[in-house]
C-alpha atoms as a PDB file:
ATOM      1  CA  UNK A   1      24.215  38.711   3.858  1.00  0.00           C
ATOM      2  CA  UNK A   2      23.141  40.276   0.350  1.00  0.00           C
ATOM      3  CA  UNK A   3      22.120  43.443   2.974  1.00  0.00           C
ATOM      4  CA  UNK A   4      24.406  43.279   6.042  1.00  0.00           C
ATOM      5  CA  UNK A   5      25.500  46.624   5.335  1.00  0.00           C
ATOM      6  CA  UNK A   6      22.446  48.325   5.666  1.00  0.00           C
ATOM      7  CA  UNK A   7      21.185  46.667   9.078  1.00  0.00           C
ATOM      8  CA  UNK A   8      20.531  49.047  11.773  1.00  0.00           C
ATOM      9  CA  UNK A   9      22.193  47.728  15.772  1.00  0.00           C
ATOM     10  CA  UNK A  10      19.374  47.793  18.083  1.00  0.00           C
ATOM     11  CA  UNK A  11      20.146  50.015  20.727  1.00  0.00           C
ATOM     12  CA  UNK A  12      18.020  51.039  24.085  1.00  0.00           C
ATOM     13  CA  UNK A  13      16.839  54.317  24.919  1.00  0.00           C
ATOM     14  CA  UNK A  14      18.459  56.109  27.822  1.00  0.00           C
ATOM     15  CA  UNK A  15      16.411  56.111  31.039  1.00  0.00           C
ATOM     16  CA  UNK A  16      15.234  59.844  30.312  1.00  0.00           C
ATOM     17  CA  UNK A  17      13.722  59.174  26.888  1.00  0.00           C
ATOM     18  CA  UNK A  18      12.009  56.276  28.428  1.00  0.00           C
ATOM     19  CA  UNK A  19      10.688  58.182  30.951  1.00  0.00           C
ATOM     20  CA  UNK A  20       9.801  60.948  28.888  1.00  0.00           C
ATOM     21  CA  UNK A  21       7.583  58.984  26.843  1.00  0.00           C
ATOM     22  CA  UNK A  22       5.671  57.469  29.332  1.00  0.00           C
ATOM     23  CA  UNK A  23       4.694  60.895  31.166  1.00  0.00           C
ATOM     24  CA  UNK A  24       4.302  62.492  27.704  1.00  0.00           C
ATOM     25  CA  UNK A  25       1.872  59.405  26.572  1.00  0.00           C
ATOM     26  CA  UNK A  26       0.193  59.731  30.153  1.00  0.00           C
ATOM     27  CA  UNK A  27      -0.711  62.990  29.813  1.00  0.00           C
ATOM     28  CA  UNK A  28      -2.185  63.021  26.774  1.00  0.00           C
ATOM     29  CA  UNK A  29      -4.616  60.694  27.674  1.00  0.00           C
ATOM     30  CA  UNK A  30      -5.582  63.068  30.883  1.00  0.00           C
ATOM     31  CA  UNK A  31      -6.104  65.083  28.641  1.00  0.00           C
ATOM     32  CA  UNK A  32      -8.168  63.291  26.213  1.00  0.00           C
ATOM     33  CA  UNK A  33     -10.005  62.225  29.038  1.00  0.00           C
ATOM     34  CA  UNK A  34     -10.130  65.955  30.743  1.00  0.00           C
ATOM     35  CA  UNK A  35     -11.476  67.192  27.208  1.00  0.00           C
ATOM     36  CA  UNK A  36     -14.328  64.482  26.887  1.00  0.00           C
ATOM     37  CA  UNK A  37     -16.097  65.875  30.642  1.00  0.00           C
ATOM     38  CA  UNK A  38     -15.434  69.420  29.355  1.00  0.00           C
ATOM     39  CA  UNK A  39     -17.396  68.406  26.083  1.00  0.00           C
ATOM     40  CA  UNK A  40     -19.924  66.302  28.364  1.00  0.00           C
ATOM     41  CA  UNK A  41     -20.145  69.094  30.751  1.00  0.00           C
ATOM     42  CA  UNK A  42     -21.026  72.009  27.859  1.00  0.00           C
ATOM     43  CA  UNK A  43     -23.158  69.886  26.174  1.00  0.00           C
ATOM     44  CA  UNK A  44     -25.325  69.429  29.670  1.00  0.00           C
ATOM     45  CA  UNK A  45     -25.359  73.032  29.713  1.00  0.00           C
ATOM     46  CA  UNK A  46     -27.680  73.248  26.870  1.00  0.00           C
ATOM     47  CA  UNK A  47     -30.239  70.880  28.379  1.00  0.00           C
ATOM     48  CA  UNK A  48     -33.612  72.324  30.214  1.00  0.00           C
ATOM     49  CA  UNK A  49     -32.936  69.688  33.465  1.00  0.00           C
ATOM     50  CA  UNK A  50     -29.646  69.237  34.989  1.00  0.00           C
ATOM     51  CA  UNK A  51     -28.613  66.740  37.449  1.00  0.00           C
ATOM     52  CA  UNK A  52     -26.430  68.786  39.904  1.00  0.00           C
ATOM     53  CA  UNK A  53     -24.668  65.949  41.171  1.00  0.00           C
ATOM     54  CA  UNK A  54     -23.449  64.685  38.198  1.00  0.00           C
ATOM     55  CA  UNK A  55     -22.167  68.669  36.905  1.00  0.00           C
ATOM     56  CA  UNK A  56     -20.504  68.977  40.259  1.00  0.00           C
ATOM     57  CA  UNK A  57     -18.713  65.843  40.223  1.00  0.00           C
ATOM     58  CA  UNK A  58     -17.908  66.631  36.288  1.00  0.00           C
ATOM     59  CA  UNK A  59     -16.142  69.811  37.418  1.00  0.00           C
ATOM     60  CA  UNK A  60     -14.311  68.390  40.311  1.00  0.00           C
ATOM     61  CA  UNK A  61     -12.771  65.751  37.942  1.00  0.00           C
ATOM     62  CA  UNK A  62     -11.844  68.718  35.422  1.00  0.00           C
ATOM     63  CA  UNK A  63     -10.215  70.559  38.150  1.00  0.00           C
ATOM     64  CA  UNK A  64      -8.105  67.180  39.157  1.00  0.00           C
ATOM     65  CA  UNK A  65      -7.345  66.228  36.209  1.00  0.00           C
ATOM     66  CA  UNK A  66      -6.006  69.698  35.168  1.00  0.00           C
ATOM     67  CA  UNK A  67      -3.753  69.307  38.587  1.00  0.00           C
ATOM     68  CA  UNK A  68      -2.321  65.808  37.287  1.00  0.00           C
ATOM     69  CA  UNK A  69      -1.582  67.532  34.163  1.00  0.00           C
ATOM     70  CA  UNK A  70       0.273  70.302  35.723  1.00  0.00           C
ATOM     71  CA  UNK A  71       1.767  67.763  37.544  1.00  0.00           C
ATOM     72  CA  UNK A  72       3.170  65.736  34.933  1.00  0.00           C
ATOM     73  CA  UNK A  73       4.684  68.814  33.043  1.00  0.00           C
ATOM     74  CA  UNK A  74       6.895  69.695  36.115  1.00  0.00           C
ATOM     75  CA  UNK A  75       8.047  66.245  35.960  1.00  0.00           C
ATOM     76  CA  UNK A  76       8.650  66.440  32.130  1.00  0.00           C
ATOM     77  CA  UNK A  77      10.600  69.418  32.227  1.00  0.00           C
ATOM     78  CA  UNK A  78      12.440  68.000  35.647  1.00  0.00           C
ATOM     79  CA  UNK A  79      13.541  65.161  33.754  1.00  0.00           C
ATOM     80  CA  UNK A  80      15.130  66.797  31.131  1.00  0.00           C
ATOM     81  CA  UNK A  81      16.621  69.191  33.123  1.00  0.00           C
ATOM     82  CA  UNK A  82      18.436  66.356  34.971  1.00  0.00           C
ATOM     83  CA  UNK A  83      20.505  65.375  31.979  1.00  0.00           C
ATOM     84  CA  UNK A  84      22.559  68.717  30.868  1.00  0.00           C
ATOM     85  CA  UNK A  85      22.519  67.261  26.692  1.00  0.00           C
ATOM     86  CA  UNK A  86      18.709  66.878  26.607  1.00  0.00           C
ATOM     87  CA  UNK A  87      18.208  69.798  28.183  1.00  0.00           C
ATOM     88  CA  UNK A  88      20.312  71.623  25.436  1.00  0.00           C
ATOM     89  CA  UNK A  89      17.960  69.799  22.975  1.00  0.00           C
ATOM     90  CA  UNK A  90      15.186  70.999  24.203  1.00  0.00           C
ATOM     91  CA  UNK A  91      16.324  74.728  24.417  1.00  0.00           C
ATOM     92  CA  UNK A  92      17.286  74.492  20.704  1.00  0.00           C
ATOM     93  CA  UNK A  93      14.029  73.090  19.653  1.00  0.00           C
ATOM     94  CA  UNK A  94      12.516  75.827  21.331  1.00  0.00           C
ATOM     95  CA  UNK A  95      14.012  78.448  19.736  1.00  0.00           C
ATOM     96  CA  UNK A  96      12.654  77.352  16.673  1.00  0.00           C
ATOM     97  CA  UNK A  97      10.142  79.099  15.359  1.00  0.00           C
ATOM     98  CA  UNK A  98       6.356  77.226  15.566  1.00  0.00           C
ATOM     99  CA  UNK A  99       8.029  74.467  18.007  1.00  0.00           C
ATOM    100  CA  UNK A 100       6.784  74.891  21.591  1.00  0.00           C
ATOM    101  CA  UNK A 101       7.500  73.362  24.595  1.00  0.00           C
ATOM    102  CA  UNK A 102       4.976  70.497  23.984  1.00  0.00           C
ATOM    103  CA  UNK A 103       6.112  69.833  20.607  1.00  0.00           C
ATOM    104  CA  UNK A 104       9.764  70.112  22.024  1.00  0.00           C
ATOM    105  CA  UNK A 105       8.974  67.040  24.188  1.00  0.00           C
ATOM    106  CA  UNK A 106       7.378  65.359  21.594  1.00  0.00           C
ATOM    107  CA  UNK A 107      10.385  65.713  19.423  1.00  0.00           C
ATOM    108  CA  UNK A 108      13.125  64.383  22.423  1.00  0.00           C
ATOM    109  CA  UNK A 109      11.081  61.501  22.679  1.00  0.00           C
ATOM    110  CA  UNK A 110      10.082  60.632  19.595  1.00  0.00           C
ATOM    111  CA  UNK A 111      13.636  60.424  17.977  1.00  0.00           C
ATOM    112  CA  UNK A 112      15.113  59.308  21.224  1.00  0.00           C
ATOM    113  CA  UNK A 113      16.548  62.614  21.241  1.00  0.00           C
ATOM    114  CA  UNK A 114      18.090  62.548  17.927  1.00  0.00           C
ATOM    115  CA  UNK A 115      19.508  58.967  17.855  1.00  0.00           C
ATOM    116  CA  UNK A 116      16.447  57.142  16.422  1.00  0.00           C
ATOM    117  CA  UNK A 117      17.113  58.532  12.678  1.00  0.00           C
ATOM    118  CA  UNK A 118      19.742  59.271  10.934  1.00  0.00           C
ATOM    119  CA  UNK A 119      19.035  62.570   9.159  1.00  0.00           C
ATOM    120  CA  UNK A 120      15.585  64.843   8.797  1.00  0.00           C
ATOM    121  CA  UNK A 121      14.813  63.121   5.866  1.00  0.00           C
ATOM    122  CA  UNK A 122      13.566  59.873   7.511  1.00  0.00           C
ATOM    123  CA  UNK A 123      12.229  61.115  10.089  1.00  0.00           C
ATOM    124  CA  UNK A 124       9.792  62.854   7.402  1.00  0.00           C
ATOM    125  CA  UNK A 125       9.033  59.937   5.875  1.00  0.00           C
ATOM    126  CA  UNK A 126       8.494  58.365   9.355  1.00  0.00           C
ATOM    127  CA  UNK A 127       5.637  61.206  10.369  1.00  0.00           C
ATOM    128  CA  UNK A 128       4.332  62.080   6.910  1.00  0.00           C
ATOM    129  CA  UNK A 129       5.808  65.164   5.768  1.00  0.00           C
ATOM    130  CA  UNK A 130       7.986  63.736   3.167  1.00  0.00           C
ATOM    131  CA  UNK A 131       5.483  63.399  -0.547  1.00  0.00           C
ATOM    132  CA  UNK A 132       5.989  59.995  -2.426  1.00  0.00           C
ATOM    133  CA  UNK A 133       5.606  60.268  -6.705  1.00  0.00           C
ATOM    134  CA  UNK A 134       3.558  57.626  -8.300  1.00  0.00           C
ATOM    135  CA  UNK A 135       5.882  56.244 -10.826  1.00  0.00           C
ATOM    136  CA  UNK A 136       4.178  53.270 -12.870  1.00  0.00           C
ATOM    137  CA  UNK A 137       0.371  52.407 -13.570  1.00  0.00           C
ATOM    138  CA  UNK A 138      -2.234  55.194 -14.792  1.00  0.00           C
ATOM    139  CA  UNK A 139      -1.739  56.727 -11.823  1.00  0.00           C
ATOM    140  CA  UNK A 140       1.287  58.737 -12.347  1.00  0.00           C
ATOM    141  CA  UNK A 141      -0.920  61.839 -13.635  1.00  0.00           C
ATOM    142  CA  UNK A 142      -1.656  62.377  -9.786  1.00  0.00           C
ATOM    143  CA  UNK A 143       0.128  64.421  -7.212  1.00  0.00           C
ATOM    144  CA  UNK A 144       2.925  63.530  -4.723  1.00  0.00           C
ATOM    145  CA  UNK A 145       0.982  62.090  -1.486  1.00  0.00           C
ATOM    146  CA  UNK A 146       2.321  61.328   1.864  1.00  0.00           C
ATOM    147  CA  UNK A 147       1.657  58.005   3.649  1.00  0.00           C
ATOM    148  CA  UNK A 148      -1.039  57.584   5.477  1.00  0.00           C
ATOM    149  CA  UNK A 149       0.465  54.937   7.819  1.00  0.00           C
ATOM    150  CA  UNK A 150       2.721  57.612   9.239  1.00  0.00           C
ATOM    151  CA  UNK A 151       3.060  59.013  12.632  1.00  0.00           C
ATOM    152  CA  UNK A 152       0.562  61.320  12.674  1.00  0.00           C
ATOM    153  CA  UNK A 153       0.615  62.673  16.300  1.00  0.00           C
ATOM    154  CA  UNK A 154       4.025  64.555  15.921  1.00  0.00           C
ATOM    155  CA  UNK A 155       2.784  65.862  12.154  1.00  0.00           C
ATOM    156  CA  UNK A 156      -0.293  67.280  14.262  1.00  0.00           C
ATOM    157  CA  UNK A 157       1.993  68.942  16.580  1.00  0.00           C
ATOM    158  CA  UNK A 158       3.418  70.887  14.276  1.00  0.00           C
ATOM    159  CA  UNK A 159       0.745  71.525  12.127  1.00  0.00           C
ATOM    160  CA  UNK A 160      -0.910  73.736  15.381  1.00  0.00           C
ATOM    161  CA  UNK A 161       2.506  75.729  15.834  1.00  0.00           C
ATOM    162  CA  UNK A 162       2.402  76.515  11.821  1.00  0.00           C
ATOM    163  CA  UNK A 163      -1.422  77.651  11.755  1.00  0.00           C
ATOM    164  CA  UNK A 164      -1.145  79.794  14.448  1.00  0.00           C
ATOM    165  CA  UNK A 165       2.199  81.754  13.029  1.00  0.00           C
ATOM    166  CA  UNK A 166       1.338  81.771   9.194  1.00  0.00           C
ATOM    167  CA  UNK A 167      -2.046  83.202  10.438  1.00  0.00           C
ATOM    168  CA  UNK A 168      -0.284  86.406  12.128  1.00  0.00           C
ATOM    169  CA  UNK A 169       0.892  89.495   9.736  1.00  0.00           C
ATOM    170  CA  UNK A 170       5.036  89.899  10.823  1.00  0.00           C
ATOM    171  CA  UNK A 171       5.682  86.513  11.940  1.00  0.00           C
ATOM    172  CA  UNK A 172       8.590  84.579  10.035  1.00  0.00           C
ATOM    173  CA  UNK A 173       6.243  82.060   7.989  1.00  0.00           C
ATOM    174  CA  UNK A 174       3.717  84.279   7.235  1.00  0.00           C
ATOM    175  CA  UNK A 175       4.994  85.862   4.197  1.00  0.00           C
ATOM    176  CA  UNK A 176       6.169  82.954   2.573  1.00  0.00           C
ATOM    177  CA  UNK A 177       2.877  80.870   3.327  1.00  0.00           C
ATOM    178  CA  UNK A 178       1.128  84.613   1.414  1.00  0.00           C
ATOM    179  CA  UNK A 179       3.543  84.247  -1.343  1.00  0.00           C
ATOM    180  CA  UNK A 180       3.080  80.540  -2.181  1.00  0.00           C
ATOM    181  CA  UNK A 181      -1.044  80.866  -1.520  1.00  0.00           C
ATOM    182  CA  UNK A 182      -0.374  83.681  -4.677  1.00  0.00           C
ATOM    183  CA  UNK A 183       1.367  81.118  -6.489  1.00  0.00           C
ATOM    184  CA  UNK A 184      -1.886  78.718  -6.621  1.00  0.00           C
ATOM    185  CA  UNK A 185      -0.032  76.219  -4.016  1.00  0.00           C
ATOM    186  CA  UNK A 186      -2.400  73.955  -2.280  1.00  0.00           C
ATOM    187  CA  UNK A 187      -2.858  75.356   1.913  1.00  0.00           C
ATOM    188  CA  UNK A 188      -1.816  71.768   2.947  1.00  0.00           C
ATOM    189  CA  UNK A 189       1.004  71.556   0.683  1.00  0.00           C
ATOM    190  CA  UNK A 190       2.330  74.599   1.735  1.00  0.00           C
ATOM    191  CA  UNK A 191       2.384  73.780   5.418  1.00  0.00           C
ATOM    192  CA  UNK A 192       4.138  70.615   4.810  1.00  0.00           C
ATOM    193  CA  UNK A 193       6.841  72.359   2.957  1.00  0.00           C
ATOM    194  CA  UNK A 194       7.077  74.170   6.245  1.00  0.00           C
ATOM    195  CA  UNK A 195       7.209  70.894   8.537  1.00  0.00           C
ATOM    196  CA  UNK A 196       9.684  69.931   6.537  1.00  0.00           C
ATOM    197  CA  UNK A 197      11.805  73.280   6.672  1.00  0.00           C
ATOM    198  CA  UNK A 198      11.303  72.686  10.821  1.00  0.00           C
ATOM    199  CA  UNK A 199      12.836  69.091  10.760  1.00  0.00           C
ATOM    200  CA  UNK A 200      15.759  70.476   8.581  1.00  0.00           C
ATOM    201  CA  UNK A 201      16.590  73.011  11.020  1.00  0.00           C
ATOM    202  CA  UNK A 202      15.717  71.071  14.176  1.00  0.00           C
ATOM    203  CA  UNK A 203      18.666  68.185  13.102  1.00  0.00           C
ATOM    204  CA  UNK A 204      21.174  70.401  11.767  1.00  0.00           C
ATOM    205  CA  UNK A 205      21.065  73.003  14.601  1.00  0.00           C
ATOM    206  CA  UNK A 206      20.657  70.013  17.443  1.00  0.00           C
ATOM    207  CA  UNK A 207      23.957  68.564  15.323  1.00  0.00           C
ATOM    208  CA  UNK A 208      25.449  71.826  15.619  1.00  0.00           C
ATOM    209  CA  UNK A 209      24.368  72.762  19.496  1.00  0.00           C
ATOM    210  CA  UNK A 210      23.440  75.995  18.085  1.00  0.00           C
ATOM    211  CA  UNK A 211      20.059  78.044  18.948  1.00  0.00           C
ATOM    212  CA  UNK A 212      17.779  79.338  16.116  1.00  0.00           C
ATOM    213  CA  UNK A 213      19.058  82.582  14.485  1.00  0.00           C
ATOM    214  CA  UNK A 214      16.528  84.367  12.641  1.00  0.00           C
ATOM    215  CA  UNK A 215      19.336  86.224  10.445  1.00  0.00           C
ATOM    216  CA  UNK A 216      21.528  83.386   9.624  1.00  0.00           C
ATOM    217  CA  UNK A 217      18.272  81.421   8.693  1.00  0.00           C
ATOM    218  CA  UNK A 218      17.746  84.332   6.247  1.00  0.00           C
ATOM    219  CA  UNK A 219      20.842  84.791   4.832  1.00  0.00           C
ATOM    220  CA  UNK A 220      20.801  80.905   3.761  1.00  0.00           C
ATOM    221  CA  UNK A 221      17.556  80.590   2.546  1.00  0.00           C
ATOM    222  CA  UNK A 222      18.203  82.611  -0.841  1.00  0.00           C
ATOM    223  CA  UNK A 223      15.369  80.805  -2.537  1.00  0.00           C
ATOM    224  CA  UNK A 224      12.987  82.460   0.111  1.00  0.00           C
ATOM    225  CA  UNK A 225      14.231  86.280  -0.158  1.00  0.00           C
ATOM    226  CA  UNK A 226      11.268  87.311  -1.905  1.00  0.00           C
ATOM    227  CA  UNK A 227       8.399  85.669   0.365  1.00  0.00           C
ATOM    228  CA  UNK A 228      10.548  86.077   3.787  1.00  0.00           C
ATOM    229  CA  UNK A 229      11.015  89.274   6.060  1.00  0.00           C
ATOM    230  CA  UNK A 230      12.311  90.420   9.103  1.00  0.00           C
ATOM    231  CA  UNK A 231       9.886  91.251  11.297  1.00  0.00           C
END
């Protein structure tokens, strides 16, 4: 009874997050399996003798397989447009920079669209974004680390959406990510400051049913005037 306060009620997901998860979780394996003959079929490419049976029937299962996967993204996005709440989810999470529609998905059904955890802070901790201090032993001279027993998937996500905008001159990250490589900062610690900037935003504008404003997000991040710009 010492912790009956802090137990958490088991609840079940609503039939769209279920459902969401199993055609997300179904189509990346398609995919994994679409990329493996891709990789099988290059690599054939490179040999002196090739079966032509076996690269035909290769590229016929590439072409299906891309079909299921098209096929399973219409029913994503039909899903959540059948419930009018998730569907606002998902158009706020797209509206943040770096978050696409995949990642978008992979957010909904990860946090059971935003019921799962209680604040951005855990759900950090729950995909390895949030840095844990080493506080007794010799170890404490080391660095803040992040679990590795996290969820990785969803931290992999978004690490692809961050690349690809702090790589591009006028995008809203890529200043900062400029500024804090001039400060000495480690590349992967800078990118999980980032993820973590993303998970703030994503819970307090789903919380507040408002879409990403580039302006407002300036205007309250004071700390960042000097590395962020509008572009």
């Amino acid at each position: 009874m010492r912790n009956h306060d802090k137990a958490v009620s088991f609840y079940t997901p609503s039939q769209t997050v279920r459902e969401l998860k199993e055609l997300f979780n179904f189509r990346k394996t398609l995919i994994e399996t679409r990329t493996a003959f891709i990789c099988r079929n290059e690599d054939r490419q490179q040999k002196t003798t090739v079966n032509a049976l076996v690269a035909e029937i290769e590229k016929q299962l590439i072409t299906v397989y891309t079909a299921y996967i098209k096929m399973l993204e219409k029913a994503i996005m039909k899903a959540i447009s059948t419930d009018p709440q998730i569907k606002r989810m998902y158009q706020i999470l797209v509206s943040i920079p770096c978050i696409g529609p995949v990642t978008a998905w992979h957010f909904l059904f990860v946090t059971d669209c935003f019921e799962r955890f209680g604040n951005w802070r855990v759900l950090a901790a729950f995909i390895g974004t949030a840095p844990y201090p080493k506080r007794s032993g010799t170890s404490v001279k080391f660095k803040d680390r992040v679990s590795k027993k996290a969820y990785i998937p969803l931290k992999v996500d978004l690490n692809q959406g961050i690349v690809s905008v702090c790589t591009r001159p006028g995008q809203l990250f890529y200043s900062y990510y400029q500024g804090m490589i001039k400060q000495n900062i480690e590349h992967l610690s800078i990118l999980n400051r980032i993820k973590n900037v993303l998970l703030k935003l994503a819970f307090k504008l789903i919380h507040s049913d408002t879409l990403f404003n580039q302006e407002i997000f300036m205007k309250n991040k004071v700390s960042w005037q000097k590395h962020l710009h509008m572009s």
